[in-house]
Structure formats: C-alpha cells, structure tokens
Protein backbone atom coordinates (compact mmCIF):
# COMPACT_ATOMS: atom_id res chain seq x y z
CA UNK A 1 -18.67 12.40 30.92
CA UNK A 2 -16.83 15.26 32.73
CA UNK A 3 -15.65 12.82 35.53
CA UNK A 4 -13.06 11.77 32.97
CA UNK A 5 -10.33 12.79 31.70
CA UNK A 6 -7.98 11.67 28.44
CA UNK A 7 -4.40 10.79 27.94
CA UNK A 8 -2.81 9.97 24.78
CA UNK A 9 0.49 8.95 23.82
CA UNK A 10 2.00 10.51 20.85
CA UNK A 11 5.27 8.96 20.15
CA UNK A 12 5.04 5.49 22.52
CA UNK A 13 5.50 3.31 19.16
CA UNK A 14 7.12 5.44 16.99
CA UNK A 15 10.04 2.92 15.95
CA UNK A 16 7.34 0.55 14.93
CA UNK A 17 7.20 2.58 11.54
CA UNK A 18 10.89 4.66 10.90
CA UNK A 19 10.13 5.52 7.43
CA UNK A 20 6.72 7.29 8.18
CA UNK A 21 7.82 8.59 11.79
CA UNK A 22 11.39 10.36 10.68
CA UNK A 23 9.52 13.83 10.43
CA UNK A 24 6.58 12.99 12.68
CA UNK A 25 4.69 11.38 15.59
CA UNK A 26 3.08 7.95 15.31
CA UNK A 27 0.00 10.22 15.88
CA UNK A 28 0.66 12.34 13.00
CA UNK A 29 0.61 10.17 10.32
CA UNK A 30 -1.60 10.33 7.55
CA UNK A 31 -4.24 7.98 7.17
CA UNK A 32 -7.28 7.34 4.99
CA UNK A 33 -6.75 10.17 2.64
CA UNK A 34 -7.60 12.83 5.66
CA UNK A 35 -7.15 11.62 8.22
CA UNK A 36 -4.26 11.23 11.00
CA UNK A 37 -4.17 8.56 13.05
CA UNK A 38 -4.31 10.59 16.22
CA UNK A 39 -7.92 11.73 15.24
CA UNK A 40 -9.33 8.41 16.23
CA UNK A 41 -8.45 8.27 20.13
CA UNK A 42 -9.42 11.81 19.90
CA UNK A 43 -12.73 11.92 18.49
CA UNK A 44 -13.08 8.55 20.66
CA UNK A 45 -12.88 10.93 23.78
CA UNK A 46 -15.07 13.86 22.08
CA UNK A 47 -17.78 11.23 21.65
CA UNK A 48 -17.51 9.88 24.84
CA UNK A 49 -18.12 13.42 26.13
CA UNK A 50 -14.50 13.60 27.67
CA UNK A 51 -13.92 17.26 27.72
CA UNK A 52 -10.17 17.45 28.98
CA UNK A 53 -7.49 15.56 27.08
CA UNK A 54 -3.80 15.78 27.68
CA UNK A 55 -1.37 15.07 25.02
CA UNK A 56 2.13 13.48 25.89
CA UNK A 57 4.79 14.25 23.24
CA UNK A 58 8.29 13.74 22.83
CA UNK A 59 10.27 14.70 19.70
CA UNK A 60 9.11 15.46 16.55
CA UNK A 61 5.45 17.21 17.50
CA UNK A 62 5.48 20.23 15.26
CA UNK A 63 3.74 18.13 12.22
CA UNK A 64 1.60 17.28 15.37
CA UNK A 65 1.09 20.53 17.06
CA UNK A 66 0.29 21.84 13.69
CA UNK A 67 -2.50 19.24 12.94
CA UNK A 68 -4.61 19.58 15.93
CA UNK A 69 -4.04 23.48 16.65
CA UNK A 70 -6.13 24.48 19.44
CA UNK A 71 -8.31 21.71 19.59
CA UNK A 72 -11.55 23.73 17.50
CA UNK A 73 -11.93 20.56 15.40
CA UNK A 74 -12.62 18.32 17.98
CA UNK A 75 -14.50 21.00 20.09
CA UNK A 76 -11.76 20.95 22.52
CA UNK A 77 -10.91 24.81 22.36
CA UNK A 78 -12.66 25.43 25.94
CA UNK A 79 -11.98 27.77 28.45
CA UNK A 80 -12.81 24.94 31.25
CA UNK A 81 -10.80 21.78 30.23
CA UNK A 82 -10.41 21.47 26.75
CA UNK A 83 -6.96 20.15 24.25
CA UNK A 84 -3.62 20.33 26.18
CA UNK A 85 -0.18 19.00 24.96
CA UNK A 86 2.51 17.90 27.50
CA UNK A 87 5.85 18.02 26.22
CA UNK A 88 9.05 16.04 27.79
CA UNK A 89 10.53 19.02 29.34
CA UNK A 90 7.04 20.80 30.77
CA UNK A 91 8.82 19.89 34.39
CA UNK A 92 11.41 21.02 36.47
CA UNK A 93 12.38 17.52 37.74
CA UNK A 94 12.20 16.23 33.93
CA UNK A 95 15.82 16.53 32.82
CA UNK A 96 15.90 13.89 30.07
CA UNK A 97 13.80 11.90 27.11
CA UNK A 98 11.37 9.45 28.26
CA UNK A 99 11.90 5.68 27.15
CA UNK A 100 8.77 3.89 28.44
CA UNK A 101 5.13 4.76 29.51
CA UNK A 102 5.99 4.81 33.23
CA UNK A 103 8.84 7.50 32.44
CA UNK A 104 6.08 9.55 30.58
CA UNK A 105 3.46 9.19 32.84
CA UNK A 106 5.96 10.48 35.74
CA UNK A 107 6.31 13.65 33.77
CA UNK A 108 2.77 14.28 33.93
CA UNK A 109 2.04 13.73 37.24
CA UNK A 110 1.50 17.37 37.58
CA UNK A 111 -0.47 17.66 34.94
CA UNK A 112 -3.12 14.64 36.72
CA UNK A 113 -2.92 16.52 40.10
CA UNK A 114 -4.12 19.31 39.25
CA UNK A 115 -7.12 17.74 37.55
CA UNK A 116 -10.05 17.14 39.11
CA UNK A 117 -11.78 14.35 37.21
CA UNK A 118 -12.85 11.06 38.85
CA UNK A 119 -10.93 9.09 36.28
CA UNK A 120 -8.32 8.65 33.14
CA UNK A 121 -8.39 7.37 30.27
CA UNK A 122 -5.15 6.52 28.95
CA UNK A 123 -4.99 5.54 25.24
CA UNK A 124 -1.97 5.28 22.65
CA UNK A 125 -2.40 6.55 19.17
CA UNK A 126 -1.35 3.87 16.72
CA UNK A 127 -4.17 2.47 16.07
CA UNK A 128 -7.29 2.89 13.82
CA UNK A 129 -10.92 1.99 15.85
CA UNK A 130 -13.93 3.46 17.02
CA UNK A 131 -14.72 3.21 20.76
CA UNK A 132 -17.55 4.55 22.80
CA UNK A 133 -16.16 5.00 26.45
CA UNK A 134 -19.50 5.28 28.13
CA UNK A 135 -19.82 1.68 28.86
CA UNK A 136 -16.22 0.78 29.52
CA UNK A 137 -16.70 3.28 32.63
CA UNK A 138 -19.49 2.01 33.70
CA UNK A 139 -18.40 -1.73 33.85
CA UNK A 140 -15.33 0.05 35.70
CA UNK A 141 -17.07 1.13 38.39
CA UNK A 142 -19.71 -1.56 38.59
CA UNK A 143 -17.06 -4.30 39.17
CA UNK A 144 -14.93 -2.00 41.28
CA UNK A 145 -11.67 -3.21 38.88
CA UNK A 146 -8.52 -0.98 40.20
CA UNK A 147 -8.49 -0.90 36.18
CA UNK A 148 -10.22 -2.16 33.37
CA UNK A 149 -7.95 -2.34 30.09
CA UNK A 150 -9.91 -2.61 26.52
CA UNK A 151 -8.89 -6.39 24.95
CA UNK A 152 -10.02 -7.71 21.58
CA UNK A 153 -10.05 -11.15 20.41
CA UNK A 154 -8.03 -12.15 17.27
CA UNK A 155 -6.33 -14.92 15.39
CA UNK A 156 -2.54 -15.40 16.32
CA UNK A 157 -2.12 -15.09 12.31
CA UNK A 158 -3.51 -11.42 12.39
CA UNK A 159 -1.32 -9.83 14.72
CA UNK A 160 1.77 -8.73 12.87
CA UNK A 161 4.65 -7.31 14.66
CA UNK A 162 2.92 -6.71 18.03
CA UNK A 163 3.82 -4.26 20.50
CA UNK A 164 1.08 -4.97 22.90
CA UNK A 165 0.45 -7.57 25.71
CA UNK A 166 -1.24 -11.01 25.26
CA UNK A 167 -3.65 -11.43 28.10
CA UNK A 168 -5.38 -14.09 29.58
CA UNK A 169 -8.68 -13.27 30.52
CA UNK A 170 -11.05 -15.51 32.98
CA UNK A 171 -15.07 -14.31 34.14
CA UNK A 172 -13.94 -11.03 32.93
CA UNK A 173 -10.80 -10.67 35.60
CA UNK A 174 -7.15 -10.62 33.89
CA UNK A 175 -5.19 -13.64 35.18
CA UNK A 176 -1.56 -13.23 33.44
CA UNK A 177 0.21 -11.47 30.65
CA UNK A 178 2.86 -12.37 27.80
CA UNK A 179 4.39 -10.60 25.24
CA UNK A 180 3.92 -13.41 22.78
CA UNK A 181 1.53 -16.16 22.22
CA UNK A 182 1.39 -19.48 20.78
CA UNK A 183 -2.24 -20.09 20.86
CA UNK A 184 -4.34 -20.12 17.89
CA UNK A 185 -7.17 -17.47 19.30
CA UNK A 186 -5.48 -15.18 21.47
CA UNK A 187 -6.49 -11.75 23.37
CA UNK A 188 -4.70 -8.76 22.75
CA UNK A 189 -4.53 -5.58 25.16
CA UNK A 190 -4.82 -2.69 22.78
CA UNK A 191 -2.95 -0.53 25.57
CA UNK A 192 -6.52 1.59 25.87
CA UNK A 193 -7.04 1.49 30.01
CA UNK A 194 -9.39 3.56 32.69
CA UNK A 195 -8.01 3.88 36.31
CA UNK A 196 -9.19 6.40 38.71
CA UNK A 197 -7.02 9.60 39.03
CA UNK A 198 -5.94 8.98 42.18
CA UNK A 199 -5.47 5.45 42.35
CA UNK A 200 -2.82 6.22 38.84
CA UNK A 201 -1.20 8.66 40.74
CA UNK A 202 -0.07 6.67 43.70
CA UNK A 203 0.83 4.27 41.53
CA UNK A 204 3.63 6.14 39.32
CA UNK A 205 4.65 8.22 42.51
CA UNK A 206 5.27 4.67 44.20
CA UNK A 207 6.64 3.34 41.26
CA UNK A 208 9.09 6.62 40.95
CA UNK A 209 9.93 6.14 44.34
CA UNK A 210 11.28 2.22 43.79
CA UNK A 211 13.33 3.11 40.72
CA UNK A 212 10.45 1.32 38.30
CA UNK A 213 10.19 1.81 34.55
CA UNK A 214 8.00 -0.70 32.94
CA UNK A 215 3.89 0.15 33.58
CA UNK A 216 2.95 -3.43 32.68
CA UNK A 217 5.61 -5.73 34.24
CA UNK A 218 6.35 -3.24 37.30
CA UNK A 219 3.07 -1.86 38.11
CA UNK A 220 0.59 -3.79 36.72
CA UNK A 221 2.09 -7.46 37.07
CA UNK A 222 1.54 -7.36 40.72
CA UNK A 223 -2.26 -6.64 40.92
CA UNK A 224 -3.24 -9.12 38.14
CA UNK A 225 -1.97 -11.04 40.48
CA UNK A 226 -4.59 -9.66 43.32
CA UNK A 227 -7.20 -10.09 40.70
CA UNK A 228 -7.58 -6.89 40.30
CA UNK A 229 -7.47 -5.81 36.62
CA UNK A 230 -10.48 -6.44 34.38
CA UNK A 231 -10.94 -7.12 30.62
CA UNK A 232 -13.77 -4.83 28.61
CA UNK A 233 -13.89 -6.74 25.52
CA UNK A 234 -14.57 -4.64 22.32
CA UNK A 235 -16.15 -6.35 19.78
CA UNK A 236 -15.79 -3.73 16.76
CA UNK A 237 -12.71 -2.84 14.70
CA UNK A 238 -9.59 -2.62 15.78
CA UNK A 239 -6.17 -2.46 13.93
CA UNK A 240 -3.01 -1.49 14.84
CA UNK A 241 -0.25 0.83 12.95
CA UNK A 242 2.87 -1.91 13.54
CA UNK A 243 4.59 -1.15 10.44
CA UNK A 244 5.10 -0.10 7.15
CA UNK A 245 3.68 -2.88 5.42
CA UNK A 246 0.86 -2.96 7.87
CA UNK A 247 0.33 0.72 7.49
CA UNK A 248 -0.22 -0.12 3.86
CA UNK A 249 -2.56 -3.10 3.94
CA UNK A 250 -5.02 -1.49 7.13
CA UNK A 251 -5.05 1.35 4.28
CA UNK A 252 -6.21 -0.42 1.52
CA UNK A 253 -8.91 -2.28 3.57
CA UNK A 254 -10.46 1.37 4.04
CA UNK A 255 -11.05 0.76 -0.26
CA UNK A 256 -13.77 -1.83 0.93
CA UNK A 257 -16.93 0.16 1.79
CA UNK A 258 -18.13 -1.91 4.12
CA UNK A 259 -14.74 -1.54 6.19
CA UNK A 260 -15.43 2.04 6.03
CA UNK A 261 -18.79 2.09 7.05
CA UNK A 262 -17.57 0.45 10.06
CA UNK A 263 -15.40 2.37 11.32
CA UNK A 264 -16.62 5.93 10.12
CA UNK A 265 -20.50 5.57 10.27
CA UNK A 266 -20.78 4.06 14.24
CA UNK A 267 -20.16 7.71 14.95
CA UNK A 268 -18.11 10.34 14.01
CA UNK A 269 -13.89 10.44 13.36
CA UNK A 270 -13.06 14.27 13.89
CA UNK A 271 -10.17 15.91 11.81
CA UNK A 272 -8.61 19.40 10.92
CA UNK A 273 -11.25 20.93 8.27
CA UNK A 274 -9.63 22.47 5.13
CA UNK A 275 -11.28 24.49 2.64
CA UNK A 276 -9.98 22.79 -0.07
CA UNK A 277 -11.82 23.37 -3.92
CA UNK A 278 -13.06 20.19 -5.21
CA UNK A 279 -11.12 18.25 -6.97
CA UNK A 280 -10.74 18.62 -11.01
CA UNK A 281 -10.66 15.85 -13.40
CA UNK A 282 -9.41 16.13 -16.61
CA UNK A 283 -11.04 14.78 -20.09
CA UNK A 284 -9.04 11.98 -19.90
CA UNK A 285 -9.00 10.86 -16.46
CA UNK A 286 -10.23 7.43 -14.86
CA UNK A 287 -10.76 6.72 -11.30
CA UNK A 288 -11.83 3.32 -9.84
CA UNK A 289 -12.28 2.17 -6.26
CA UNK A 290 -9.79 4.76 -4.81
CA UNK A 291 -10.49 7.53 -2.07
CA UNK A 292 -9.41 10.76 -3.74
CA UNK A 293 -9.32 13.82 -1.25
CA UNK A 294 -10.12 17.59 -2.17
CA UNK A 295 -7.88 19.95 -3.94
CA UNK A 296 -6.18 17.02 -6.68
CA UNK A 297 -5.97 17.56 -10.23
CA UNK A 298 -5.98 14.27 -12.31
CA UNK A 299 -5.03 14.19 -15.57
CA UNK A 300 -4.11 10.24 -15.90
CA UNK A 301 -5.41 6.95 -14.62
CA UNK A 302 -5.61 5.99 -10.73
CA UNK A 303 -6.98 2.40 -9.49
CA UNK A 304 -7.52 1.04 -6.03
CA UNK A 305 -5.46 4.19 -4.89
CA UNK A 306 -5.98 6.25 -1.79
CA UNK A 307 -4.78 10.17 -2.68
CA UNK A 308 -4.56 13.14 -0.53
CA UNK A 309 -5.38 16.18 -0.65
CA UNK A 310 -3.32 18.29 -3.33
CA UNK A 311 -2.33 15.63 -5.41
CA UNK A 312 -1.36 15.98 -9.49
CA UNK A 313 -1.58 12.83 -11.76
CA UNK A 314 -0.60 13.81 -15.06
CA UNK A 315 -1.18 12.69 -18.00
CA UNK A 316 -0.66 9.57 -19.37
CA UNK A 317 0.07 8.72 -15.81
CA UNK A 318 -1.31 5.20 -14.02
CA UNK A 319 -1.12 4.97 -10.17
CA UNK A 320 -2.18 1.35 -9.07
CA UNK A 321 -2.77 0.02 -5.44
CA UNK A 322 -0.54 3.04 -4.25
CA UNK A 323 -0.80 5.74 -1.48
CA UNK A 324 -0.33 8.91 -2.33
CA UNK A 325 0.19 11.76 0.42
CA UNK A 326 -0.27 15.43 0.44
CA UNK A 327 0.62 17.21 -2.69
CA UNK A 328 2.78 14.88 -3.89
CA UNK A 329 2.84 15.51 -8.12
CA UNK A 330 3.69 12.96 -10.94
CA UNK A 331 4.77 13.84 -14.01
CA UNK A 332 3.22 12.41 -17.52
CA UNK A 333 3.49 8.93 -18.29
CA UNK A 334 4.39 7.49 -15.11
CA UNK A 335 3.68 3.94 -14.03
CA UNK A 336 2.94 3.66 -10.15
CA UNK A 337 2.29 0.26 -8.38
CA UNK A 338 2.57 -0.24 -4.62
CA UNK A 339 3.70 3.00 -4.15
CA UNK A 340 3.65 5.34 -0.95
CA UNK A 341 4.79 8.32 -1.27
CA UNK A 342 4.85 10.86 1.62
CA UNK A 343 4.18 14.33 1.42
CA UNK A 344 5.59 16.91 -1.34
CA UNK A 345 7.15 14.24 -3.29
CA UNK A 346 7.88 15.01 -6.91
CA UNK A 347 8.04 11.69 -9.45
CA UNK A 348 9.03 13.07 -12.57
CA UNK A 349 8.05 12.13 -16.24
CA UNK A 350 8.50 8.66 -17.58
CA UNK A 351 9.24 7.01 -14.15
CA UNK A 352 8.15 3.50 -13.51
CA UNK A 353 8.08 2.66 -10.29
CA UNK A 354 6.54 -0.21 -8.59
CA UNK A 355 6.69 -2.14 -5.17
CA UNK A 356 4.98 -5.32 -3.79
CA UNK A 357 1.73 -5.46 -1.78
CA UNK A 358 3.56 -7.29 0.97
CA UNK A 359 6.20 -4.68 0.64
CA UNK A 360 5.51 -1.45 -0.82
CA UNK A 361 7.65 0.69 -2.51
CA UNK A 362 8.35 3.89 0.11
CA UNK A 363 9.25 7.54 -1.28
CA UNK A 364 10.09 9.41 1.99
CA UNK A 365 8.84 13.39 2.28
CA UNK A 366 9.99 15.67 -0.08
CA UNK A 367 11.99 13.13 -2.36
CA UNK A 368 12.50 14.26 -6.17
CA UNK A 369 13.01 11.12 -8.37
C-alpha cells in the first residue's frame, strides 16, 4: 500500500502515565516482556504494506530513538521511503513545544508536502492492538468519507481514565462527539484516522491560519457536522495505556494465552531483535504462568510475573503478580508482590515489598532500595 503513508505520535499522552514517561516517550515504554508499545502502530503499518512512516517527537526521544534505530526491524531502513523521526524543532517557523495534535501536525506540514502518497494514516502510540489497514482504506475511498477514524465498541465500565473522544455513530457516518459518556455501551475513537494528504494539509494550513489548536473540536467538529466523517469499526483487541494501574492490569492480561494469541498470532508485532543467551535457571528455581524474556538468571521463585530481558532473581527470592523491567536484580530472600520495577533497579537482600493489584507498587529507573 505505497499510496499511504504513516504518522505516529510519540509523546501525545505522555502525562497519562508520569511514573513510566519521566525518562521516556509514551511510545517507549516497555511492554509484554519485549516489547514497546510503539511497535504495535508500527508493525500495524509494516503489515499494511505502508512503506513511509514519520515519527513526531517531542522531549524525551533518546530511549526512543535508541529503540527503533534505523528502522531494520520493521524493514523500514529503505532508500525510497522508509522510518523517519520529526522532532519539535525540525522547522524554521517552529520556535516552541507543541501542546496539542494540531500544534504537531503544523510542524510537519513540510514533512506531508513533500510526500507523495495518496493518503495518511495518523495513529497515536498508547495503545496495544493489531490492525490491518487494507480494509479501512478501502471503505475510505469507497464511501468517499473526507476521513474515516477507527472506533471500537465497549462498556462505559471498561474505559478507565479516557483520553479519547466518545462518538456517536449512525449507518456508518459520525453524527457528534463528547469527551465523556453516560451510556452503558458506548463508542470510543481510538484516535487511529486516514485522510487524504492533501485534504490534511489544507486543513492544518487553514486551521494555522485562524489561530486553531484543537484537531477534534476545531477541525473536525465542523464536518461531522456536514456528515462527513465515517466510523470503521474494529472488532479485535484494543486497549489503551491510560495509566499506571492500567498499564499494569492490560499487562497481566498478556499472562492469559488466549489474550496473547490474539493479539500476537493475527499477524506479526515487530520489535528491536537482541541476541540475548537463553535464559538460565538455577536448581532451585520455579516459574509459573509468567513471560520470562532472554538473558535472566533465576535463582528463586517467580509466579504470574512478566520479566525482561536481563533480569536476576536470587535465591530464596519470590516475585508474585509483579513486572519486572530490563535488568533489574533482586537480592536473596526477597518477597515481591505487585511490583513494577523499571529498568536497572537494584532490590537488595531481605526486602519485602508488596503493592495492590488495583495499585501497584512502582520502583522508578535505576532506584537502589
């Protein structure tokens, strides 16, 4: 699908999770044991044949930057298209941090000149979900929508901390928008839209021109009310990154097999390959229902855990319904429950620590306690 090309957001809801974001991007966090969540809009483009993605970052992007590299792991290092990252200050006219999507897209509008593809795909990076483009596109241009955003249907109950749009969708055409809901069954825009090139471009240079900063209430609004947005309705999985707590429960769901097939199994999630030797356990160890990455040494006792890569359980050592990030070490006889602990943190021996499922206990990167 070269008639398309990618945008994703890097830091649009990055005070939705402060503890995990203080060092990183939204799209940089770790995820899933190997995973950041940035890798699913990507490989959601790759698989979609999208050959030219554009990157819009902000502050904190080296953790980013370093992550995706040139693009090799997603088969974006090409000499025609291919991985590009847009900073704040790529442009001459851009003399200041962005503070909504409009502000970011006008610092790109370069960047979507010079392209040449038919149409964009703009998508944030918060959220965990597999997504074949291909028909969303086609719908697009069948129904001759000025844009067609990607809804899914949920239960009121299940959205937690929203930072999306409610939207109220008839025949397929989006009639209104709200920022909250009271309604039991209720339609979420998961801020995942196609537009054609030029018709986006217009848009922000109008908007630019009129003083406008908010895409959904200032350029949007107005043709919902011309009919002229429409719903694509995706059916699969889709969770949002809204906070820390919610960070923690969307990872333990990825314990359940069948939430993993899911996702991972409709087709492929794409992330930075490390060589990595396999992981050693010791005579001692037990491991149940946890994701353990390459490169750990356990020595102790891990349960419904997800570890990372380059993790050390010692002995004597029980980590319970906890995250555990990049080489992150525990002593001997430690006692871990509800625990996430970001990357290089060092728990030494004897430590009990322990947190609730509906609010987990948080080590921030590169604490020694």
């Amino acid at each position: 699908m070269s008639r398309a090309l990618g945008i994703i957001f890097s830091n649009i809801h990055d005070d939705n999770v402060p503890e995990l974001t203080a060092k990183r991007t939204v799209a940089s966090i770790p995820f899933c044991g190997r995973y950041r969540l940035i890798d699913f809009a990507l490989s959601n483009m790759v698989n979609s044949d999208v050959a030219k993605v554009g990157i819009i970052t902000k502050s904190n992007y080296q953790s980013l930057m370093d992550h995706i590299g040139s693009g090799k792991d997603w088969d974006l290092a090409r000499h025609y298209g291919g991985l590009y990252i847009l900073p704040p200050f790529g442009v001459l006219e851009s003399s200041s941090l962005y503070t909504t999507r409009l502000e970011a897209l006008k610092n790109i509008v370069g960047f979507l000149s010079k392209s040449t593809e038919e149409y964009v795909i703009m998508s944030d990076s918060d959220m965990v979900c597999n997504l074949n483009f291909k028909p969303i596109i086609k719908k697009h241009v069948e129904t001759g929508a000025l844009m067609t955003f990607v809804c899914v249907n949920k239960k009121r109950c299940e959205v937690v901390g929203n930072s999306n749009a409610f939207v109220t969708v008839k025949d397929g055409v989006i009639t209104d928008f709200a920022f909250d809901s009271k309604d039991e069954d209720v339609t979420l825009y998961t801020n995942i839209c196609v537009v054609e090139r030029r018709v986006l471009i217009n848009h922000i240079v109008e908007a630019i021109s009129h003083g406008k900063k908010h895409f959904l209430k200032d350029v949007v609004r107005p043709e919902i009310k011309a009919g002229r947005i429409h719903a694509y309705i995706h059916d699969g999985y889709y969770e949002e990154i809204t906070s820390l707590s919610k960070y923690y429960d969307e990872s333990m769901k990825f314990l359940d097999r069948d939430v993993r097939d899911g996702v991972f199994r409709k087709a492929n999630v794409y992330t930075k390959v490390k060589d990595s030797a396999p992981t050693k356990y010791g005579d001692n160890a037990v491991v149940k229902n946890s994701l353990v990455a390459d490169g750990c040494q356990i020595e102790g006792e891990v349960y419904n855990s997800i570890i990372f890569r380059g993790v050390k359980v010692g002995r004597g050592t029980v980590v319970k319904n906890s995250i555990l990030m990049q080489n992150t070490i525990t002593g001997e006889n430690i006692t871990l429950n509800c625990v996430i602990a970001d990357k290089n943190v060092v728990i030494k021996d004897g430590r009990n620590l322990s947190g609730h499922e509906t609010h987990p206990f948080f080590l921030s990167k590169g604490t020694v306690i």
